[in-house]
Protein backbone atom coordinates (compact mmCIF):
# COMPACT_ATOMS: atom_id res chain seq x y z
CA UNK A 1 0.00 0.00 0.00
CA UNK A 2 1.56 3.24 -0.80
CA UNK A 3 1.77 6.24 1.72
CA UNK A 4 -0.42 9.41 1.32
CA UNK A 5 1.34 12.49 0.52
CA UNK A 6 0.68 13.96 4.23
CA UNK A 7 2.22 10.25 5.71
CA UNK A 8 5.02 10.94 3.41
CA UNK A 9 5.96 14.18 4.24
CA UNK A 10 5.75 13.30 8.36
CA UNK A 11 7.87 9.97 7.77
CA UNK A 12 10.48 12.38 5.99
CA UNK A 13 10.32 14.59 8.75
CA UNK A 14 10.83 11.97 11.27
CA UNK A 15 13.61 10.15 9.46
CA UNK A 16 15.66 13.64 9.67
CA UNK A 17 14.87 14.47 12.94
CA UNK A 18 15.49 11.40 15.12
CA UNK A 19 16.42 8.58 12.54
CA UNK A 20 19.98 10.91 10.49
CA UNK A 21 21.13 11.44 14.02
CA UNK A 22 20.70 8.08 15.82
CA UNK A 23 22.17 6.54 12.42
CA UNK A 24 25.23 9.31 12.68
CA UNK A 25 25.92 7.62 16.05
CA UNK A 26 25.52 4.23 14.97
CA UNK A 27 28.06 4.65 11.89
CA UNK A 28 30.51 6.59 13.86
CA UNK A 29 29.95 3.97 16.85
CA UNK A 30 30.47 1.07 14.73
CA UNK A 31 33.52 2.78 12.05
CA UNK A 32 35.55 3.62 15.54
CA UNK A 33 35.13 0.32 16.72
CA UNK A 34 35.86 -1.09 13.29
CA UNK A 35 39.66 0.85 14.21
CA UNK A 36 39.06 3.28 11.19
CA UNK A 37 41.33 5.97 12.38
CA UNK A 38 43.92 3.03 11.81
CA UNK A 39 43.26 3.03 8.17
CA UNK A 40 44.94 5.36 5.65
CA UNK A 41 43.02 9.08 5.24
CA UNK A 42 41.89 8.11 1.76
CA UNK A 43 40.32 4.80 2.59
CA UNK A 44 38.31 6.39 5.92
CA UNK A 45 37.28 9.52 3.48
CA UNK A 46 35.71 7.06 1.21
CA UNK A 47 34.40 5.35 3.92
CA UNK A 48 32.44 7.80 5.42
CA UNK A 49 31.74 9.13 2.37
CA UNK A 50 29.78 5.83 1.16
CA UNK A 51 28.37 5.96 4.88
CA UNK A 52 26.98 9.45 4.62
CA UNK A 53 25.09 8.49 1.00
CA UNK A 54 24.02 4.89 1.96
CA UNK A 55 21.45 6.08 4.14
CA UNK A 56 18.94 7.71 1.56
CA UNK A 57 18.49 4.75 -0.13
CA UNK A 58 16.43 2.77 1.73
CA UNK A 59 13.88 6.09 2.07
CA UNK A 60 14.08 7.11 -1.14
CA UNK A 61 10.44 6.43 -2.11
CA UNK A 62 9.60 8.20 1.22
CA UNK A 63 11.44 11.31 0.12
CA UNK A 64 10.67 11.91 -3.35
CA UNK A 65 8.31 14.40 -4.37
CA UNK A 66 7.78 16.21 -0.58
CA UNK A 67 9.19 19.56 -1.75
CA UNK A 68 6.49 19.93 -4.02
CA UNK A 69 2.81 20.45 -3.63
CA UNK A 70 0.14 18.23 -2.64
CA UNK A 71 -1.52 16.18 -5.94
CA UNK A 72 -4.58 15.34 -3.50
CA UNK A 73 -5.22 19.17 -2.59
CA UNK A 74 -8.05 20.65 -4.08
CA UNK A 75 -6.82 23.75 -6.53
CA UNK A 76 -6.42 26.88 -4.48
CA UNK A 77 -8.37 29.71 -5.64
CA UNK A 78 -6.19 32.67 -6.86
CA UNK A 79 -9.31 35.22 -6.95
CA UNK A 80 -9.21 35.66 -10.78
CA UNK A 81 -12.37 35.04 -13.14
């Protein structure tokens, strides 16, 4: 079943607000005890690089299309006849 626009946009919101950060900690958490500062710069850049993208996606159905308007909303009426 696919998510309303409204259920979209408040998942979204959630996942930024307390899911980023707890997954921050987690990949941090797990990369230290991995012993990543033992491993050369380039290899930890790329590292945390593919960490920071990785993230998205598993939400990327979730995300797309929030920025823009509501489909379901009925059209707004700008006054002119």
């Amino acid at each position: 079943m696919a998510l309303s626009y409204k259920a979209r946009k408040r998942w979204a919101f959630f996942i930024l607000l307390i899911g980023m950060p707890v997954y921050v900690v987690v990949a941090v958490t797990v990369a230290t005890w991995m012993g990543a500062s033992d491993f050369p710069v380039a290899v930890e850049f790329v590292m945390y690089a593919v960490l920071g993208i990785a993230w998205v996606f598993p939400f990327k159905a979730i995300f797309r299309g929030t920025a823009k308007p509501d489909p379901d909303a009925p059209p707004e009426d700008d006054g002119q006849a």
